[in-house]
C-alpha atoms as a PDB file:
ATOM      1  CA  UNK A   1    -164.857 -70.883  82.422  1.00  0.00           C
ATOM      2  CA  UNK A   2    -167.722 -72.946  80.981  1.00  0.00           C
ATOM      3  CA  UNK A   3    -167.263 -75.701  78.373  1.00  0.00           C
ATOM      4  CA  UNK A   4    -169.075 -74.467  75.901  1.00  0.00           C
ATOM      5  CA  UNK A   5    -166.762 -71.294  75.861  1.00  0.00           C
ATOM      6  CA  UNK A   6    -163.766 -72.946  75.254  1.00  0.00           C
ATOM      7  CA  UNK A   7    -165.051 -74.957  73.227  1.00  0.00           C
ATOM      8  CA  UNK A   8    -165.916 -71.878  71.234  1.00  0.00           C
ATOM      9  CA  UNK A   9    -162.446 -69.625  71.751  1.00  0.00           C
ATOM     10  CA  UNK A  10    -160.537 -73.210  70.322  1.00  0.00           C
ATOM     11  CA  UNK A  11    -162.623 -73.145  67.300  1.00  0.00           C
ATOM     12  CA  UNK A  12    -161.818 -69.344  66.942  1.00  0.00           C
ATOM     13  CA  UNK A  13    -158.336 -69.618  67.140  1.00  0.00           C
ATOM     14  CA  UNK A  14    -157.740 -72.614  64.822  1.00  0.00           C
ATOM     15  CA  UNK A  15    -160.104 -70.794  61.770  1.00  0.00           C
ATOM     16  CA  UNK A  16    -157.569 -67.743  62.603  1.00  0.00           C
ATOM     17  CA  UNK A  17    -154.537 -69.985  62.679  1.00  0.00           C
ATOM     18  CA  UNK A  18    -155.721 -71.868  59.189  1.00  0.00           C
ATOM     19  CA  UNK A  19    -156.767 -68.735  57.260  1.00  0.00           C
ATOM     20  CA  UNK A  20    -153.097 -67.332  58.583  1.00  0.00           C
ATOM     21  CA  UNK A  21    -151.295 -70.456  56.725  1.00  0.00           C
ATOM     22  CA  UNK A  22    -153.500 -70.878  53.543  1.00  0.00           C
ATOM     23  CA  UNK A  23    -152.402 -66.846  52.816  1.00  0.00           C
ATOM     24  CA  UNK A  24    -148.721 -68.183  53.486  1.00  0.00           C
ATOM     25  CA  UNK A  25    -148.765 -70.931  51.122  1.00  0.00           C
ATOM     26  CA  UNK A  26    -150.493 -68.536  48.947  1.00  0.00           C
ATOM     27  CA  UNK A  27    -147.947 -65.916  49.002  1.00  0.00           C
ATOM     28  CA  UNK A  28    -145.056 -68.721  48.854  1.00  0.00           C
ATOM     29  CA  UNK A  29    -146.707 -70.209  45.683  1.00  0.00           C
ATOM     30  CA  UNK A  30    -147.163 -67.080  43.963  1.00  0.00           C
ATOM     31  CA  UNK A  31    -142.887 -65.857  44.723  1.00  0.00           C
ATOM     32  CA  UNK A  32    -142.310 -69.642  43.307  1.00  0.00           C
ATOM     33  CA  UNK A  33    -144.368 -69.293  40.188  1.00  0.00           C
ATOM     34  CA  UNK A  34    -142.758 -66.251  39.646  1.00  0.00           C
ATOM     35  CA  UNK A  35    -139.387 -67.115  40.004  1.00  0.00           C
ATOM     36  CA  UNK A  36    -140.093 -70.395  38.218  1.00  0.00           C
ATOM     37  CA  UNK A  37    -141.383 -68.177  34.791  1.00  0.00           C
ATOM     38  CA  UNK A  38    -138.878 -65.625  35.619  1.00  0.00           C
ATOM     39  CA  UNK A  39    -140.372 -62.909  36.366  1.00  0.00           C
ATOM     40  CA  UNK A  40    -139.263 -61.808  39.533  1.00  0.00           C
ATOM     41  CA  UNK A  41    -135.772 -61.399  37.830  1.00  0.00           C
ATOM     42  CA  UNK A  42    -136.730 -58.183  36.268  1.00  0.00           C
ATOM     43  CA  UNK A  43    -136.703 -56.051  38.843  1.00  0.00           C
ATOM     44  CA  UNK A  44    -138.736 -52.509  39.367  1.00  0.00           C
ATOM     45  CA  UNK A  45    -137.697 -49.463  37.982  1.00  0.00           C
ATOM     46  CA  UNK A  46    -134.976 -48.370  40.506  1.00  0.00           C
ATOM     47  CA  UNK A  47    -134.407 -51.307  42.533  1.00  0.00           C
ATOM     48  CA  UNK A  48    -131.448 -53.004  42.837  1.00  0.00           C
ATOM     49  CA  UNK A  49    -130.982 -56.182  40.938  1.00  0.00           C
ATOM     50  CA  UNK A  50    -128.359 -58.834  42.176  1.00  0.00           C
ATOM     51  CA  UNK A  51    -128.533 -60.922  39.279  1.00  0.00           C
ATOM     52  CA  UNK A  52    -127.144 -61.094  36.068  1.00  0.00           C
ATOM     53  CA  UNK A  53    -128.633 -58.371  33.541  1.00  0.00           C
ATOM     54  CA  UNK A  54    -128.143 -58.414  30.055  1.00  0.00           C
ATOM     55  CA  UNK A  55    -128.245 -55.176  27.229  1.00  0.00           C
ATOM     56  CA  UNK A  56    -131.233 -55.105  24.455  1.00  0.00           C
ATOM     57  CA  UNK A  57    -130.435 -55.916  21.635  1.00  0.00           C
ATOM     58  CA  UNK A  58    -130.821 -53.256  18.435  1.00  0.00           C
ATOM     59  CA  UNK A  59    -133.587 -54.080  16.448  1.00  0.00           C
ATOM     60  CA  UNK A  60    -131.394 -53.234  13.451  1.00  0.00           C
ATOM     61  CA  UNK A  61    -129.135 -55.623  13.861  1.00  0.00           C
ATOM     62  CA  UNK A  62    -131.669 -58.547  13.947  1.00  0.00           C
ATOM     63  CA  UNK A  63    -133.400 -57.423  10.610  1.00  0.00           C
ATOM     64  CA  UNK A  64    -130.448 -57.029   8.877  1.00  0.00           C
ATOM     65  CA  UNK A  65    -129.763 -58.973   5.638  1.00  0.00           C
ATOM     66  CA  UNK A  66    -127.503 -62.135   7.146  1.00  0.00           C
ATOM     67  CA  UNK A  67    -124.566 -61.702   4.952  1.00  0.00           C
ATOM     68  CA  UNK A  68    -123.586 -58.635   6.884  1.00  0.00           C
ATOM     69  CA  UNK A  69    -123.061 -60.640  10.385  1.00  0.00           C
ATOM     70  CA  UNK A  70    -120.773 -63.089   8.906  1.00  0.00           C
ATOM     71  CA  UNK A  71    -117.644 -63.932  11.651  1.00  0.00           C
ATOM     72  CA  UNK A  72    -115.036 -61.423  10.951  1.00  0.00           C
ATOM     73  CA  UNK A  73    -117.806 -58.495   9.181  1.00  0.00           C
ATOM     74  CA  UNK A  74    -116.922 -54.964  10.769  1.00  0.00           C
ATOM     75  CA  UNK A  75    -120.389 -53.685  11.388  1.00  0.00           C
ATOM     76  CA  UNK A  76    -122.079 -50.034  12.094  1.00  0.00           C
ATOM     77  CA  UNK A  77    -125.735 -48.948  12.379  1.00  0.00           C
ATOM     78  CA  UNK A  78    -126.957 -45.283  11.861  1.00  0.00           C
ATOM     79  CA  UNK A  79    -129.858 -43.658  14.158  1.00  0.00           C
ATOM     80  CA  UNK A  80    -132.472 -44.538  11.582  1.00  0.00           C
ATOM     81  CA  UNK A  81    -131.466 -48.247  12.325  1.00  0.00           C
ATOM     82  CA  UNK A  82    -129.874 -48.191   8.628  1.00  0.00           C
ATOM     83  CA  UNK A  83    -126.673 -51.095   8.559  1.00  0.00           C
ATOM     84  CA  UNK A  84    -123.384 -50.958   7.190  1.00  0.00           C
ATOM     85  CA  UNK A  85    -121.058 -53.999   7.189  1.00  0.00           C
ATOM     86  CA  UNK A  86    -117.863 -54.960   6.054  1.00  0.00           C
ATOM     87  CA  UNK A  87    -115.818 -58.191   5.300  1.00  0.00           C
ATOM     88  CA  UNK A  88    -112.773 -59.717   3.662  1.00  0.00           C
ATOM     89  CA  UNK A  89    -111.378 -62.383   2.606  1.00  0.00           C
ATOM     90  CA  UNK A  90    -108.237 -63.823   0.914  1.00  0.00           C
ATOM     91  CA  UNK A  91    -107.505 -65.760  -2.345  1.00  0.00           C
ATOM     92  CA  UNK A  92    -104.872 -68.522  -2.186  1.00  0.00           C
ATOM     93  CA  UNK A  93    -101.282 -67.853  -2.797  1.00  0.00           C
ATOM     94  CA  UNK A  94     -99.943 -68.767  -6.089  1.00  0.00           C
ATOM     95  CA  UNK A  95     -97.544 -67.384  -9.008  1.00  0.00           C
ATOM     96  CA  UNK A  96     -97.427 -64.059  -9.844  1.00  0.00           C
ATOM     97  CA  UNK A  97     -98.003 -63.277 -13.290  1.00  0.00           C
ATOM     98  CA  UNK A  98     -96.647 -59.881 -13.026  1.00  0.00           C
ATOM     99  CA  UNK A  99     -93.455 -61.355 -11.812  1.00  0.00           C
ATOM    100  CA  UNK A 100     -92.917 -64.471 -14.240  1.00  0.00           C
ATOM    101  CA  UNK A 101     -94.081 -66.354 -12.216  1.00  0.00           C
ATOM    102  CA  UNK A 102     -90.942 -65.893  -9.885  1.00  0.00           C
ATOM    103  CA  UNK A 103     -92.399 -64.320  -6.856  1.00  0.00           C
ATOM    104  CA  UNK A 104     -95.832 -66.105  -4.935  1.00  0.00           C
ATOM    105  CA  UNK A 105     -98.755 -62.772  -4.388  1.00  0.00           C
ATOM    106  CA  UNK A 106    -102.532 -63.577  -2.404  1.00  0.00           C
ATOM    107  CA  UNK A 107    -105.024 -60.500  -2.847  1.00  0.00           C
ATOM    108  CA  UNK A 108    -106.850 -58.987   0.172  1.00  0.00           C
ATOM    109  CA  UNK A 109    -110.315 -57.616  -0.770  1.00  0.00           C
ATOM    110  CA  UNK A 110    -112.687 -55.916   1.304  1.00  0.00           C
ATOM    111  CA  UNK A 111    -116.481 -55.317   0.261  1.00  0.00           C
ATOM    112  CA  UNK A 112    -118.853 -53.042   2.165  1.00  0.00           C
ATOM    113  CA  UNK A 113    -122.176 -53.813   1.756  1.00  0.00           C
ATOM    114  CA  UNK A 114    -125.410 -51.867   2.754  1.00  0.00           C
ATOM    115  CA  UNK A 115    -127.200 -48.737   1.645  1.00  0.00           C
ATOM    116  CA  UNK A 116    -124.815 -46.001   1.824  1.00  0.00           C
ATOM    117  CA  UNK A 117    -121.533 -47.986   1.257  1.00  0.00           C
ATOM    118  CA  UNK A 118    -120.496 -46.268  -1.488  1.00  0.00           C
ATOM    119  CA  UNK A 119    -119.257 -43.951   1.287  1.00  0.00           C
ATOM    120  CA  UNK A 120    -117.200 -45.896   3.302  1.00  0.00           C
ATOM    121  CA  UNK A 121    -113.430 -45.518   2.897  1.00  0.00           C
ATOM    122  CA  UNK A 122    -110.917 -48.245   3.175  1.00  0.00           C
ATOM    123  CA  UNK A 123    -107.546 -48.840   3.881  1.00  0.00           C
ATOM    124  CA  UNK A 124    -106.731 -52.096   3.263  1.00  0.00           C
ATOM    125  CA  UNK A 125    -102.739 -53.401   3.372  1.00  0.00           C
ATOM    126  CA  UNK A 126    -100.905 -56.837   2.969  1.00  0.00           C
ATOM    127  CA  UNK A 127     -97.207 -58.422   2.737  1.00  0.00           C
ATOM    128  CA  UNK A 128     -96.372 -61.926   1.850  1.00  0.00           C
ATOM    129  CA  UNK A 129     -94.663 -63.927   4.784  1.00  0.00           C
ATOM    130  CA  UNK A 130     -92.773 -66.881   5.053  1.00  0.00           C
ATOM    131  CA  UNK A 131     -93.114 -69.509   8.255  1.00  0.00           C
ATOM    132  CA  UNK A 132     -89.653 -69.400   8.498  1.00  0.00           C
ATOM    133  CA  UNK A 133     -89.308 -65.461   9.058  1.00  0.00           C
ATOM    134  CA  UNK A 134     -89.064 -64.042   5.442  1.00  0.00           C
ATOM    135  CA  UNK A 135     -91.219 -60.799   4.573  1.00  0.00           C
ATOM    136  CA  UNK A 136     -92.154 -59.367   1.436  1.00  0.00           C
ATOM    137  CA  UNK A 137     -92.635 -55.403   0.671  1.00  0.00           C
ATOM    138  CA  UNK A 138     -96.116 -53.987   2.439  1.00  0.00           C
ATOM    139  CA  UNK A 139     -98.790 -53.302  -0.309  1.00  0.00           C
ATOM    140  CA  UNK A 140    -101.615 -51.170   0.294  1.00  0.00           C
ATOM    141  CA  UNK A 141    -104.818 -49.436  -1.404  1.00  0.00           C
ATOM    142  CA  UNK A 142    -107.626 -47.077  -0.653  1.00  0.00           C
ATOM    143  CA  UNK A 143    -111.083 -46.397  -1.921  1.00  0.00           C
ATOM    144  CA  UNK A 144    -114.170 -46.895  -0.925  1.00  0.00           C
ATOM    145  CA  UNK A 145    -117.185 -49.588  -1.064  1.00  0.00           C
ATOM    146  CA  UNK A 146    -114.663 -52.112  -2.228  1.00  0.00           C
ATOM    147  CA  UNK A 147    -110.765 -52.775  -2.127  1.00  0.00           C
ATOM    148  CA  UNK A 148    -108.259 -55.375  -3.183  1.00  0.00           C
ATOM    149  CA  UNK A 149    -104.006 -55.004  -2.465  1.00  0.00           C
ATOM    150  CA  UNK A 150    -101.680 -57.866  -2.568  1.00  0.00           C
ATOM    151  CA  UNK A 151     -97.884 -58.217  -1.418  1.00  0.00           C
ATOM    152  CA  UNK A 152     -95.773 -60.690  -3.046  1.00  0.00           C
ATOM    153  CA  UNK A 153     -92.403 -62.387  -2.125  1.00  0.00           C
ATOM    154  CA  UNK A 154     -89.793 -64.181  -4.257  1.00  0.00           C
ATOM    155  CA  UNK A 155     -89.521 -68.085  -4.243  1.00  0.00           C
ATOM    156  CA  UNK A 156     -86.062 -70.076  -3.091  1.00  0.00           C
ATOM    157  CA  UNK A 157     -84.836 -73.269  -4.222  1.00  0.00           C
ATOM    158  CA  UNK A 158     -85.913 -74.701  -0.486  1.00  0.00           C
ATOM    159  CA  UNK A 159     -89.250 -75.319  -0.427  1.00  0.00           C
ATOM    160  CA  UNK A 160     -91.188 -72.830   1.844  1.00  0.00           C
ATOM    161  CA  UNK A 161     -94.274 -71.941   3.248  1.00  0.00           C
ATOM    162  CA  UNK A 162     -96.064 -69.113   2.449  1.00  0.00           C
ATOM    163  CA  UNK A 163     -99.039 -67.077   4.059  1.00  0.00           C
ATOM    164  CA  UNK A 164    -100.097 -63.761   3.496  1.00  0.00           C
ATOM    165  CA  UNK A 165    -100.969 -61.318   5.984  1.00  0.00           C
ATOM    166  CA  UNK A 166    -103.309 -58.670   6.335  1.00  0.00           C
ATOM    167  CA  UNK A 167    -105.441 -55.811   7.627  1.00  0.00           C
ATOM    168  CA  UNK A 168    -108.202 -53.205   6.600  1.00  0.00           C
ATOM    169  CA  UNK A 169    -109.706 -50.226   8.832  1.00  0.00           C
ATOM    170  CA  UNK A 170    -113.041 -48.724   7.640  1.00  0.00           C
ATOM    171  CA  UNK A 171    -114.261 -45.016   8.675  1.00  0.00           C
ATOM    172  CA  UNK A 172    -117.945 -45.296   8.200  1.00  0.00           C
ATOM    173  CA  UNK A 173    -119.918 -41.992   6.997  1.00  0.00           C
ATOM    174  CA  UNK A 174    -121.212 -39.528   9.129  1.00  0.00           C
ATOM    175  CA  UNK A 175    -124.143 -40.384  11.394  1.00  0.00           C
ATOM    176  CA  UNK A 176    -123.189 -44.427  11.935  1.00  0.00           C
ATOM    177  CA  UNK A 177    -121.705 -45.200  14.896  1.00  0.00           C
ATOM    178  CA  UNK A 178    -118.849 -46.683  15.524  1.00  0.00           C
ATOM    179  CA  UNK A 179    -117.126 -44.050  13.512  1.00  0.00           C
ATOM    180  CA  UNK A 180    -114.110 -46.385  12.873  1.00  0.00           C
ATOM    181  CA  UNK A 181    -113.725 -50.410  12.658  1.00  0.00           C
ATOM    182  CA  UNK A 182    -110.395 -52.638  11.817  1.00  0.00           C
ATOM    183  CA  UNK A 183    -109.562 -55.892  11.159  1.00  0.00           C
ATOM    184  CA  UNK A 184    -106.852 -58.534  10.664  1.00  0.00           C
ATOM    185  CA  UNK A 185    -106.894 -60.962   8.024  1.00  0.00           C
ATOM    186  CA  UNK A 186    -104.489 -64.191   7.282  1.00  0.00           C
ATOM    187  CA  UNK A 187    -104.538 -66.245   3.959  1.00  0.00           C
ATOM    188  CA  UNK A 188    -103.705 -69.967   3.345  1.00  0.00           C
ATOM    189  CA  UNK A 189    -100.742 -71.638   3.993  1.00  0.00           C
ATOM    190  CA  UNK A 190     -99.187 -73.574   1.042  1.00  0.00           C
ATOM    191  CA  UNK A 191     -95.298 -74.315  -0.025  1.00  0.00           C
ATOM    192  CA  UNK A 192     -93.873 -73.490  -3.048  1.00  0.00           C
ATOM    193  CA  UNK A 193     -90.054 -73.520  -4.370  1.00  0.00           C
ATOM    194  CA  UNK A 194     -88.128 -72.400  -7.420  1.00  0.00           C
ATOM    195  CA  UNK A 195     -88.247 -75.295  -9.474  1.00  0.00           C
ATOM    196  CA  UNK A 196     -84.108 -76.250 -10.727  1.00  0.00           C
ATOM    197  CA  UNK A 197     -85.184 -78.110 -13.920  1.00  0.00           C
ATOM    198  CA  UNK A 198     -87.648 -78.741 -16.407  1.00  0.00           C
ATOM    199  CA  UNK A 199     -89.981 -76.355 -18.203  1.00  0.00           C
ATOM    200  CA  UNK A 200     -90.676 -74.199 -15.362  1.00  0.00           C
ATOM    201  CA  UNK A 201     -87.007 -73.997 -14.707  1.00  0.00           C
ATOM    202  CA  UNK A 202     -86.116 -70.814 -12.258  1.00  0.00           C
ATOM    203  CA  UNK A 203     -90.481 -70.512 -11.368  1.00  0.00           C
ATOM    204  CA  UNK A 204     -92.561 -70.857  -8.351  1.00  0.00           C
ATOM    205  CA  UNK A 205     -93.695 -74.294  -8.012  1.00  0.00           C
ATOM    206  CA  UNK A 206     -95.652 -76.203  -5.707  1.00  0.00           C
ATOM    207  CA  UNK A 207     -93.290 -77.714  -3.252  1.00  0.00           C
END
């Protein structure tokens, strides 16, 4: 075969051979850039995807007014995108009033905010507890948008400490979903006694 035609074939094969690895690295930079930006990890309508996926979020939730996400806030969300939420919290233990001051009470109320929560019912229930294994009578109430129930449990000479304990279950109105929510709810621990002397003689003290 003449010089000249090998020559020629050589040339042919090596433009072939180049054009063959400049669409490789082409193809390679393109799957890198797209992995890179992530968006090869979204994968096509009926494909299989091996990697983690994760579930939209509802567009009601992140327009929602933040005191309704609080930790703790039962929350429910109607097919207009309208938001209900619920939370609770405890006041301190102290003296009962109602009791002469003989017996220690903390009050569990639970507001319901949003636009329909006038219609919300609640149960909401609480007993006073001891550390050491004493329980006071359960104490409940019902109604609906708000609710407040206390339990309260006599003081000893030995000083003790005292927490009160707690739940609520909301059934939101019709159209919200969930349908139902619950929650469990503890107060502060502090130690009173029944105070032996002085002017608060046969009272809950601070112990």
């Amino acid at each position: 075969m003449p010089v000249r035609q090998v020559s020629s074939m050589r040339q042919t094969v090596g433009t072939s051979l180049s054009a063959r690895v400049s669409k490789s690295t082409l193809a390679v930079g393109i799957v890198g850039a797209m992995l890179f930006s992530g968006t090869a990890a979204h994968a096509a309508p009926g494909s299989a995807s091996r990697g983690p996926t994760t579930a939209p979020q509802s567009s009601a939730f992140a327009h929602a007014s933040p005191e309704t996400f609080e930790p703790g806030t039962l929350k429910a969300v109607s097919a207009s995108g309208a938001v209900l939420g619920c939370k609770s919290a405890y006041d301190n233990p102290h003296p009962s009033k109602s009791s002469g001051y003989k017996k220690i009470n903390a009050h569990l109320k639970v507001t319901c905010v949003g636009t329909d929560a006038s219609k919300v019912k609640i149960v909401a229930k609480s007993k006073m507890t001891t550390t050491n294994g004493r329980v006071g009578a359960l104490s409940m109430k019902s109604a609906k948008k708000t609710a407040s129930t206390g339990g309260d449990l006599s003081c000893v000479k030995k000083a003790q400490t005292f927490q009160a304990k707690g739940s609520y279950k909301v059934t939101w109105p019709a159209g919200y979903k969930p349908t139902t929510g619950s929650y469990s709810k503890f107060s502060k621990k502090l130690k009173f006694k029944l105070a032996a002397s002085g002017s608060k003689k046969g009272k809950c003290v601070a112990g």
